[in-house]
Protein backbone atom coordinates (compact mmCIF):
# COMPACT_ATOMS: atom_id res chain seq x y z
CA UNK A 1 80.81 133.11 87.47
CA UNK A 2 76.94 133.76 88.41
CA UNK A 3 75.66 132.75 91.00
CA UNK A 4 71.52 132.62 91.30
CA UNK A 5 69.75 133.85 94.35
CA UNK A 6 65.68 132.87 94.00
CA UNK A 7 63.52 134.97 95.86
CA UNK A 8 59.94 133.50 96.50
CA UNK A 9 58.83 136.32 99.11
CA UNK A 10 58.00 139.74 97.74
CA UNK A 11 55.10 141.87 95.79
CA UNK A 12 55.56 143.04 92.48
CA UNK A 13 53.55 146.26 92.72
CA UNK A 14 52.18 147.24 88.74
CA UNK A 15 51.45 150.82 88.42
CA UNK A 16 50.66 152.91 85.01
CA UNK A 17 52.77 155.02 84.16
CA UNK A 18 56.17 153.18 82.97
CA UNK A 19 58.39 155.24 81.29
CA UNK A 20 59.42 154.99 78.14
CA UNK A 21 62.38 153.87 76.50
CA UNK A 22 63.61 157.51 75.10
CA UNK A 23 66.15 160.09 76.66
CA UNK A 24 65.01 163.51 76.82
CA UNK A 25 67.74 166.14 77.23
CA UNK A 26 64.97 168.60 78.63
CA UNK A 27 64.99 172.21 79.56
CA UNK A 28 68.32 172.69 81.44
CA UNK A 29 68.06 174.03 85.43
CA UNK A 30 68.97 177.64 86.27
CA UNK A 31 69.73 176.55 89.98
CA UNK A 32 70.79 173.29 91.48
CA UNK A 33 70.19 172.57 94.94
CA UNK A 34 71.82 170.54 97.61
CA UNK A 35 70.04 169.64 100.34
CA UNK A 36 72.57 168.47 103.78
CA UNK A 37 69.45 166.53 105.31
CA UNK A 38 70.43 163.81 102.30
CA UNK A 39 73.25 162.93 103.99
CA UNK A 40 71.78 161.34 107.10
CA UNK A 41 74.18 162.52 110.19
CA UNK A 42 76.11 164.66 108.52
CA UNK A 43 76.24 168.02 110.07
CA UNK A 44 77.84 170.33 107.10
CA UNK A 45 80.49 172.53 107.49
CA UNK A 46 80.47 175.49 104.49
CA UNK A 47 84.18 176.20 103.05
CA UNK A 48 82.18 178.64 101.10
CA UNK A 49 79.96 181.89 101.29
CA UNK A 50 77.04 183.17 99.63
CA UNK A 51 77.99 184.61 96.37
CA UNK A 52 80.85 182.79 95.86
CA UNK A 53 81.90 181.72 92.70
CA UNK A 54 82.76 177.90 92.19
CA UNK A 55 83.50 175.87 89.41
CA UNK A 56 81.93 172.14 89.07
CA UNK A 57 83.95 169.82 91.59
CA UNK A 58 84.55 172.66 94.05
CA UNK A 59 84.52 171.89 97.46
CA UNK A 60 81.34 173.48 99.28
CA UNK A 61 81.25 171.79 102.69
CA UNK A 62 82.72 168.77 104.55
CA UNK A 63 81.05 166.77 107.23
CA UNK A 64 81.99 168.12 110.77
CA UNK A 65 82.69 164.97 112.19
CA UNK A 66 84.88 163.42 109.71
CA UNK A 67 86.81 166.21 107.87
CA UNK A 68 88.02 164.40 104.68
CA UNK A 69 85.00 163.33 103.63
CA UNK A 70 84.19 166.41 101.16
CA UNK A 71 80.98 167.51 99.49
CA UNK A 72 81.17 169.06 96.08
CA UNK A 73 79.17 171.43 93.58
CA UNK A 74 77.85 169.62 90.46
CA UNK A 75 78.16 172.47 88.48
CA UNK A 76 80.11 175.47 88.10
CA UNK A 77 78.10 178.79 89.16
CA UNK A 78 77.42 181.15 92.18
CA UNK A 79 76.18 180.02 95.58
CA UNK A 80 72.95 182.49 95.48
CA UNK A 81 71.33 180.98 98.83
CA UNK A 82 72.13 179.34 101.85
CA UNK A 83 68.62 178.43 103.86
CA UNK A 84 68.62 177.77 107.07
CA UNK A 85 65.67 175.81 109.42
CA UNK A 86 65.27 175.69 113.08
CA UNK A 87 68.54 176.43 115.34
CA UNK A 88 70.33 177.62 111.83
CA UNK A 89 70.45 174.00 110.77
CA UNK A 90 71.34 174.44 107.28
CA UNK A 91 68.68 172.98 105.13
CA UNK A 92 69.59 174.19 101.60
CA UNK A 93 72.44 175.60 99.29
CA UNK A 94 70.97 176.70 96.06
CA UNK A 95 73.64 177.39 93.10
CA UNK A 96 72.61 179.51 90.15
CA UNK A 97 74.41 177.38 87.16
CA UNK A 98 76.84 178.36 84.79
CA UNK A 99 76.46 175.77 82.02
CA UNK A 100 79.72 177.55 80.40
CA UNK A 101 81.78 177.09 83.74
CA UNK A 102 84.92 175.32 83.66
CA UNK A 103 85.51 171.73 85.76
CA UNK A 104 87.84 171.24 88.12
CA UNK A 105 90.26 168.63 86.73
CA UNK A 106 92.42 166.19 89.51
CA UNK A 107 93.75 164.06 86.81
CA UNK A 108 93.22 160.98 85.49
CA UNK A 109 93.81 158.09 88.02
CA UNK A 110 93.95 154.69 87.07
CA UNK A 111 92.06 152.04 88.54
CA UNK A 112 94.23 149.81 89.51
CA UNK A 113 96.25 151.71 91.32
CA UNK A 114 96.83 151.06 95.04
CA UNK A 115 94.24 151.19 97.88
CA UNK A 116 95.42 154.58 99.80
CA UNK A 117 95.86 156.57 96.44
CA UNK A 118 92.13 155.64 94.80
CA UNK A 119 90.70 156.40 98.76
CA UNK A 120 92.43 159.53 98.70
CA UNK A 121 91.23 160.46 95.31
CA UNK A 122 87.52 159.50 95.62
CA UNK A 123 87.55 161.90 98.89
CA UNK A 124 88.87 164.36 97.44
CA UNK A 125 87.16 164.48 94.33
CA UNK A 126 83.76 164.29 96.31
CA UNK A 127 82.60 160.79 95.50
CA UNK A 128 82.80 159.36 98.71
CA UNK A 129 79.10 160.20 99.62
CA UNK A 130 78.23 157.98 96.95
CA UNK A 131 79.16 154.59 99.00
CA UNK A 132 77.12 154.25 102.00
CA UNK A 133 77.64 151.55 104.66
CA UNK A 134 75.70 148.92 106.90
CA UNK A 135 75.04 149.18 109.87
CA UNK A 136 73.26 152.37 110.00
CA UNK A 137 72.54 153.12 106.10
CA UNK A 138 75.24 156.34 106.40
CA UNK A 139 77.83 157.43 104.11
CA UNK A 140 80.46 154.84 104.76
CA UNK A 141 83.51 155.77 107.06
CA UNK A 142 86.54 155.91 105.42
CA UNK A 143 88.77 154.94 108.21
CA UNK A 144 87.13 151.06 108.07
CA UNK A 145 87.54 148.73 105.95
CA UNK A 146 83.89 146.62 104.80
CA UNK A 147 83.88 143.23 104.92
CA UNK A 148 82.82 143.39 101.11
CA UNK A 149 80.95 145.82 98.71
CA UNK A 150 77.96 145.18 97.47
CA UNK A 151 75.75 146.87 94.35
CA UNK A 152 72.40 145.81 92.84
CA UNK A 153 72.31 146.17 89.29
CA UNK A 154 68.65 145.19 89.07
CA UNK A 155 65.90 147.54 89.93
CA UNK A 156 62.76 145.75 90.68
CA UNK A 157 60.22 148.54 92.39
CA UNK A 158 57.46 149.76 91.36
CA UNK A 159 57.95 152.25 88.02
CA UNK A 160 61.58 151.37 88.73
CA UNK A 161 64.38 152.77 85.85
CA UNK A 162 65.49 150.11 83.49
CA UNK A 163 69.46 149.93 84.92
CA UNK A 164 70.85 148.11 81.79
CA UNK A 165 68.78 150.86 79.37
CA UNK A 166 70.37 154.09 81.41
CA UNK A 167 73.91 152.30 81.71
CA UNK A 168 74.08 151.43 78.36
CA UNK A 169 77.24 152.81 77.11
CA UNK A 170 78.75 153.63 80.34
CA UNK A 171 80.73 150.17 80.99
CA UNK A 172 84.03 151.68 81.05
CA UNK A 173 83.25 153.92 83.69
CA UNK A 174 81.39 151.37 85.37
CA UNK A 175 84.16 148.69 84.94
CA UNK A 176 86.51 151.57 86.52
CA UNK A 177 84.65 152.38 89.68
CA UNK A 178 83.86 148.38 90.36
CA UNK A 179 87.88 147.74 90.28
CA UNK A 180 88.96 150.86 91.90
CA UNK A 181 86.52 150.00 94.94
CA UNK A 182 87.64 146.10 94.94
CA UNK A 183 91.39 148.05 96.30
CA UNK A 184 89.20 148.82 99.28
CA UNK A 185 88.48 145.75 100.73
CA UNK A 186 89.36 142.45 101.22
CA UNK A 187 86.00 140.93 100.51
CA UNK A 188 85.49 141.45 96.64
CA UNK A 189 83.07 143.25 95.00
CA UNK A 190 79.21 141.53 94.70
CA UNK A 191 77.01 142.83 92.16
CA UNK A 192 73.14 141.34 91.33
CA UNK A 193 72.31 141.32 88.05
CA UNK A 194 68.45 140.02 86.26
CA UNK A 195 70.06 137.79 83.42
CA UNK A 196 73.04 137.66 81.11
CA UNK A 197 72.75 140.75 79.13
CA UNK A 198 73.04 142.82 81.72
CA UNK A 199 75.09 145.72 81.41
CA UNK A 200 76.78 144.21 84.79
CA UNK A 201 77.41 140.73 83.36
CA UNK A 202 80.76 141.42 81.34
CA UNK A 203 82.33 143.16 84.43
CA UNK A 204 85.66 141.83 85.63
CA UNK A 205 86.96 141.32 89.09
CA UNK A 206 83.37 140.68 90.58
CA UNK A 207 80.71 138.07 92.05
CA UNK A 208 77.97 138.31 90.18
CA UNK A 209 74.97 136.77 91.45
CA UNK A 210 71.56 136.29 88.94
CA UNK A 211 68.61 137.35 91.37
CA UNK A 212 64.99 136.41 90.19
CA UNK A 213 61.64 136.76 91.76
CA UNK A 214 59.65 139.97 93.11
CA UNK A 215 60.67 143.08 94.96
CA UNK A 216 62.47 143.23 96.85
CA UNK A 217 64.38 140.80 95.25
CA UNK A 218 66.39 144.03 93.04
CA UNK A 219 67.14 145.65 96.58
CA UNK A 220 70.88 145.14 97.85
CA UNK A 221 69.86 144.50 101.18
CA UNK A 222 68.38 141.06 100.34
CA UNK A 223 71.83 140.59 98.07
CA UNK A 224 73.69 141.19 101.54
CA UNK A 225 70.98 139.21 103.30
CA UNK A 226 71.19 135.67 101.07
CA UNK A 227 75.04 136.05 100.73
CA UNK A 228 77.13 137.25 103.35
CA UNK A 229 74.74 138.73 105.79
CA UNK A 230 76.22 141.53 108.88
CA UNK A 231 77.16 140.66 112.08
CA UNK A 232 78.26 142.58 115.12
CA UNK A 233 81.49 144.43 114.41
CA UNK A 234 81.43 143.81 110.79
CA UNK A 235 80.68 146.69 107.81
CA UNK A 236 79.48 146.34 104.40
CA UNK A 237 79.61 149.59 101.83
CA UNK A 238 77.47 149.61 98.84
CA UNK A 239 76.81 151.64 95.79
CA UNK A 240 74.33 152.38 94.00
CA UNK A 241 74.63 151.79 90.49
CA UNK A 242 73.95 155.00 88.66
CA UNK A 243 76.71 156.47 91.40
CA UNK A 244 79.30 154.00 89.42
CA UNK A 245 79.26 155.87 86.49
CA UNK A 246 79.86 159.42 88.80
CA UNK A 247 83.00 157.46 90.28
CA UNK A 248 84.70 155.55 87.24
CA UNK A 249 84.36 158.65 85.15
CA UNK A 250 86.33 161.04 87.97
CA UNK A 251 89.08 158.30 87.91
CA UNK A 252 89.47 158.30 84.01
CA UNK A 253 88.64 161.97 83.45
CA UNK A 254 89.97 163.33 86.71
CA UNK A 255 86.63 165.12 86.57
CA UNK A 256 83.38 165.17 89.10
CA UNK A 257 80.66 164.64 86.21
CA UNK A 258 77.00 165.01 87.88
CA UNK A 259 75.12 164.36 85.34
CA UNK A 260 72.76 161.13 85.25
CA UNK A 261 69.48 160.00 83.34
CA UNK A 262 66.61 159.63 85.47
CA UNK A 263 63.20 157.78 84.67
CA UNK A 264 60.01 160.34 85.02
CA UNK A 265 56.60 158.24 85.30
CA UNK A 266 53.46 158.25 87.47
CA UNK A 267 50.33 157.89 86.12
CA UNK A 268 49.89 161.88 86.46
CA UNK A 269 52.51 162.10 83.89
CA UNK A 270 51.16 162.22 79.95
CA UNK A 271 54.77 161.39 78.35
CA UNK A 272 56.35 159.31 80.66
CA UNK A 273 60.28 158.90 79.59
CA UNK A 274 63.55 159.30 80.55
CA UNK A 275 65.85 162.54 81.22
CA UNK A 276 69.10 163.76 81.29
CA UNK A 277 69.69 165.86 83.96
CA UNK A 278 72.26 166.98 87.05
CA UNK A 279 72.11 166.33 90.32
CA UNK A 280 70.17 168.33 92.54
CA UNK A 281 67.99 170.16 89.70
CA UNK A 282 64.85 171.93 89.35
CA UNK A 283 62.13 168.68 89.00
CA UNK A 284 60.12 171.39 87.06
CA UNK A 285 62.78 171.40 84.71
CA UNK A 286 61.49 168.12 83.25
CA UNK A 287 58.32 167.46 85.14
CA UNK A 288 56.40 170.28 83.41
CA UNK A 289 58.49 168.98 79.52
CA UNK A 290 56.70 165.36 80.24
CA UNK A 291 53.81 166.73 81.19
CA UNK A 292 52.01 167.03 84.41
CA UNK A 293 47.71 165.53 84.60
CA UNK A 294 45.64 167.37 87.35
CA UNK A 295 46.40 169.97 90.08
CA UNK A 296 46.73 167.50 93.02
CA UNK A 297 49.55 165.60 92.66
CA UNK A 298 52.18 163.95 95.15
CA UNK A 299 55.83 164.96 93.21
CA UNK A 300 58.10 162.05 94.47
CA UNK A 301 61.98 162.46 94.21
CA UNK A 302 63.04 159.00 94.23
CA UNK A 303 61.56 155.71 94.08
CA UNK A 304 57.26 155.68 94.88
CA UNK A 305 57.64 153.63 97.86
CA UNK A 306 61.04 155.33 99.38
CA UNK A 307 61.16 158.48 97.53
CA UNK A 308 61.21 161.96 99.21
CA UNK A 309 57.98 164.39 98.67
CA UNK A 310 58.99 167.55 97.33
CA UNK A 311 57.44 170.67 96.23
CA UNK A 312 56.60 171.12 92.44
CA UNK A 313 59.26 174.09 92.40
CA UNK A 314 61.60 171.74 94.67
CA UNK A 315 64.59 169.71 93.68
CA UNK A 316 65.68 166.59 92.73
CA UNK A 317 67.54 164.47 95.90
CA UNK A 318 71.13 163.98 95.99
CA UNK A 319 70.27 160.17 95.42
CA UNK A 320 67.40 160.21 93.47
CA UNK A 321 67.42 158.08 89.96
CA UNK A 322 63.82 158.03 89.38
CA UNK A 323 61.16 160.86 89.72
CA UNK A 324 57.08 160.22 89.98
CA UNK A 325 53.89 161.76 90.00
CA UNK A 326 50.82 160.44 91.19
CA UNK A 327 47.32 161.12 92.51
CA UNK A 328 47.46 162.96 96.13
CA UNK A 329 45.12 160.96 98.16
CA UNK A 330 43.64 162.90 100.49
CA UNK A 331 40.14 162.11 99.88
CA UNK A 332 37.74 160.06 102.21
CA UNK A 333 36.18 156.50 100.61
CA UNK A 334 32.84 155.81 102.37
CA UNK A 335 32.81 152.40 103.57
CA UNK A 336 35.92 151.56 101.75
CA UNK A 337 36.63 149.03 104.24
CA UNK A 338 33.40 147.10 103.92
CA UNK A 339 33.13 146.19 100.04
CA UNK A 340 34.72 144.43 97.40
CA UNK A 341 38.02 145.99 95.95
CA UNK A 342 38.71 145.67 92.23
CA UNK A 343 41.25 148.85 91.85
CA UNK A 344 44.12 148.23 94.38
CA UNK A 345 46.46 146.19 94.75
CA UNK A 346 46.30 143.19 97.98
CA UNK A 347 47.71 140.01 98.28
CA UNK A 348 44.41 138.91 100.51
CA UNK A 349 42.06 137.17 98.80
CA UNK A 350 39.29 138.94 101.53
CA UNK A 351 36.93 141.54 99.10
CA UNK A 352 39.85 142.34 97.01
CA UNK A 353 40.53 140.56 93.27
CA UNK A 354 44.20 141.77 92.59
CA UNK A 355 45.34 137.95 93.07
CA UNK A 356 42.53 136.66 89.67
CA UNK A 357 44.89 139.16 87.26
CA UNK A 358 48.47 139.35 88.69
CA UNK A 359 49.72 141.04 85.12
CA UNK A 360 47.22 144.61 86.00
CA UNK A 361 48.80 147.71 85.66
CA UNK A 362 46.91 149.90 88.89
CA UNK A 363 46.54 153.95 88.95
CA UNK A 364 46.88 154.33 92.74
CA UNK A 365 47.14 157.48 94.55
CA UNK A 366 49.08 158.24 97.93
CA UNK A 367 45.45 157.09 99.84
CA UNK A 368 46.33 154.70 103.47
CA UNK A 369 43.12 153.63 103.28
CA UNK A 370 42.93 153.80 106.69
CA UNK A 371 44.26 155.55 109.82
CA UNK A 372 47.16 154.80 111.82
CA UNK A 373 46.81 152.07 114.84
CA UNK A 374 48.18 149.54 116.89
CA UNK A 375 50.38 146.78 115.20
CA UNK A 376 47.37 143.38 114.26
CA UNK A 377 48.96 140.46 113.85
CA UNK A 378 48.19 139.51 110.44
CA UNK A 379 51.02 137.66 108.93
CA UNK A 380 51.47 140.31 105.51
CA UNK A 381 55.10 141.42 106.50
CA UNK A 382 56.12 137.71 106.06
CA UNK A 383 54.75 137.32 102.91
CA UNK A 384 56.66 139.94 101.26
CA UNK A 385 59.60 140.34 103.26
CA UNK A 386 62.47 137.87 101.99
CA UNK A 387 65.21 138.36 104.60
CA UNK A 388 65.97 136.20 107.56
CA UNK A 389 64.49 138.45 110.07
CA UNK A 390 61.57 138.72 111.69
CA UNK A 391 59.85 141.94 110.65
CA UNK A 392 57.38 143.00 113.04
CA UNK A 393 59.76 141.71 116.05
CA UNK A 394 62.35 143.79 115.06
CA UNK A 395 59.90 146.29 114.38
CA UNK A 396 58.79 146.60 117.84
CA UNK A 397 61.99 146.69 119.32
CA UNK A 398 62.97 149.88 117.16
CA UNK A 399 59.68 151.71 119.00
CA UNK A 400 60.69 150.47 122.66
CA UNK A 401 64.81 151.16 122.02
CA UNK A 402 65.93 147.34 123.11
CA UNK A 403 69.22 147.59 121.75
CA UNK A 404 70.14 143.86 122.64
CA UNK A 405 66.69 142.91 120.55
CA UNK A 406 67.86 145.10 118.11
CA UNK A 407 71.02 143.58 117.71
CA UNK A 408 69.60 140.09 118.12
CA UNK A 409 67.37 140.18 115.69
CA UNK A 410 69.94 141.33 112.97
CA UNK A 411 69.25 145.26 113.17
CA UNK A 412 73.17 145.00 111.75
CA UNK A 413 72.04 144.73 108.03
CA UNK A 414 68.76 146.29 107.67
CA UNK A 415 68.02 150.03 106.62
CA UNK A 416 64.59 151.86 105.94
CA UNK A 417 64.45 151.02 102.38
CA UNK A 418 64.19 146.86 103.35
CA UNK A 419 60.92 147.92 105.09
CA UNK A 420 59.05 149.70 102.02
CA UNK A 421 56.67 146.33 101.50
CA UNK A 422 55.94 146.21 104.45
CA UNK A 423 55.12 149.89 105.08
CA UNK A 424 52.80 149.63 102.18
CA UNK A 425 51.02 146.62 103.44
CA UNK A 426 50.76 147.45 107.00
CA UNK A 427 46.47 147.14 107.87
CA UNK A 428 48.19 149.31 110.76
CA UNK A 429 49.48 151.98 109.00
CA UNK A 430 52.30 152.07 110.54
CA UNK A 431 55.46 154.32 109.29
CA UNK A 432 57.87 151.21 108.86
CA UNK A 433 60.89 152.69 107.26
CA UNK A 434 60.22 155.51 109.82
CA UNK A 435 60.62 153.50 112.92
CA UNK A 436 63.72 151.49 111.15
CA UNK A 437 65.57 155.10 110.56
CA UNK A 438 65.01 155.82 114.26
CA UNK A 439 66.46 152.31 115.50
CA UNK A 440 69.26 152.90 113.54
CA UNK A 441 69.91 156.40 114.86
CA UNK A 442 69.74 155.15 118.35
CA UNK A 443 71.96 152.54 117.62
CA UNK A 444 74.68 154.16 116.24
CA UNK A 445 74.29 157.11 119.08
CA UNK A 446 74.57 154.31 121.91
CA UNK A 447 76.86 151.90 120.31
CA UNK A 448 78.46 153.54 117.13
């Protein structure tokens, strides 16, 4: 049965640029990278060498601190590269693809079978990276069991990928993944959903709860927030919803399938759509196919607000679901502070005129609008931020370390991504989801 969950706090944030309903299939990738520094802690340790050949579901590295928990290729094809960054921190393994490859195939599992078989299979077929936990916004540990699991199956950010129009199809695999991971814990699996005929909806063996109202209302920290929020000792896991599919189709194929359709907008794109692609591949691959406006562009691998800049020959992130181009904005407005505002977006009502058409699509570029400073008091971060913490406290208590603040003030259930709004209306300019990562680094390295 649904449940609703009304959000009143939050911006929706309108840009041009949507993508359109359609699925491009795209110019396929000749390399696919994988970048360690997605998976936040997790110092790599290679199993293989450069110019080794691998098929797709091979085993390239497992994290050095927790041995089971395996990383694998997407596709079959020959490690060409291994990059390396300060103190030989490895910061890239590029794999030249071989479309033709073969799969590695575990064997069909089925769903429902018991808890310490599906673990076992999920880390060894290389899905475990795909559930992350709370505290600390890492890939989860294995050796605890969460509280609950919890997935948002609405997407409500800015240029954000229609969930029910990618999934479409899928909800065997998805149906497979949400019962396989309900063996894990004791808690149940919690899924959001925007209405009814939501790909979501017809799942069995779940809480379903009907969010409405404006981002972040889609994000699953506010769906941990308004129903069973994190306290000290306690550990939540959740998925993101694209990452279903990845699971429930290794447990009824027995095979790692990286492939996922991705949403390609930005107002510096001329045919905005959507495209199938792998993880990890060239974002020229379809970038350049949709169409890129201008020669100064920010190329965004992930959502516009928490997205990762990349490099227009880079690659797309190990998470990423949605990939945007915009303006760069690294121009200088004269007296931009000090006259009326009819082209951005503010929920003041002082010189700016968002607030008279609320329905405005905006073409906004990667601008500040201003240079970083101390925090003003202004009251913004309340208005958009819907969870029962106090933003710019907590905030503050990040820069200065005060774990007992920290912890006080519910540091427990937060991660960078619950700090995006904020970020973006911060008269301070202050790097919100920035300061968040760090509190949560010194966290877990003082109390774990």
């Amino acid at each position: 049965m649904s449940k609703d969950i009304r959000i009143k706090k939050g911006l929706d944030i309108r840009l041009v640029g949507e993508a359109e309903k359609t699925i491009s299939e795209g110019p396929r990738s000749r390399t696919i990278t994988i970048r360690p520094s997605d998976f936040h802690l997790v110092t790599p340790k290679m199993v293989l060498k450069e110019g080794a050949s691998l098929m797709a579901g091979d085993e390239i590295f497992y994290s050095k601190s927790q041995e089971e928990i395996k990383f694998v290729s997407p596709v079959a094809g020959t490690i060409t590269e291994i990059k390396r960054g300060a103190r030989r921190v490895i910061t890239d393994i590029v794999i030249e693809a071989d479309y033709a490859g073969a799969t590695r195939d575990l064997g069909a599992l089925s769903p429902t079978a018991d808890a310490a078989t599906v673990k076992a299979r999920l880390l060894e077929g290389g899905v475990w990276p795909f559930i992350k936990q709370r505290p600390y916004d890492v890939v989860a540990n294995p050796t605890v069991s969460p509280k609950a699991i919890f997935i948002s199956g609405v997407n409500t950010g800015p240029l954000a990928a229609d969930l029910d129009f990618v999934l479409a199809g899928k909800e065997a695999a998805l149906q497979a993944a949400v019962t396989a991971l309900g063996k894990l814990t004791d808690g149940g699996v919690h899924v959001s959903i925007g209405s009814s005929a939501s790909v979501f909806a017809s799942l069995t063996g779940v809480t379903t709860y009907t969010v409405k109202g404006p981002h972040p209302a889609g994000n699953v920290g506010t769906l941990i927030n308004k129903t069973s929020p994190i306290n000290k000792g306690e550990t939540a896991w959740t998925v993101a919803a694209q990452d279903l599919v990845v699971i429930g189709e290794l447990l009824l194929t027995g095979k790692f399938n990286a492939q996922r359709v991705i949403s390609v907008s930005g107002s510096s794109i001329k045919a905005p759509k959507y495209y199938r692609t792998i993880i990890g591949a060239e974002v020229s691959t379809f970038a350049y196919d949709a169409g890129v406006e201008g020669d100064n562009n920010r190329f965004i691998s992930g959502n516009v607000l928490t997205g990762t800049k990349v490099k227009p020959d880079g690659a797309l992130g190990f998470y990423a679901t949605e990939f945007v181009v915009i303006p760069e904005g690294d121009d200088y407005e004269f007296f931009g502070w000090n006259k009326p505002v009819f082209d951005k977006i503010s929920p003041s009502r002082a010189l700016t005129f968002s607030w008279l058409q609320p329905k405005k699509k905006y073409d906004l570029d990667t601008n500040t609008n201003g240079e970083h400073r101390a925090f003003v008091v202004t009251g913004n971060y309340e208005e958009v931020f819907p969870l029962d913490i106090y933003p710019m406290q907590i905030l503050k208590a990040c820069m200065v370390e005060d774990l007992d603040e920290m912890e006080a003030l519910g540091m427990y259930e937060v991660a960078p991504e619950d700090f995006a709004l904020t970020e973006f209306m911060c008269v301070s300019k202050q790097p919100h989801q920035e300061i968040i990562r760090k509190g949560l680094d010194v966290m877990y390295k003082e109390i774990g």
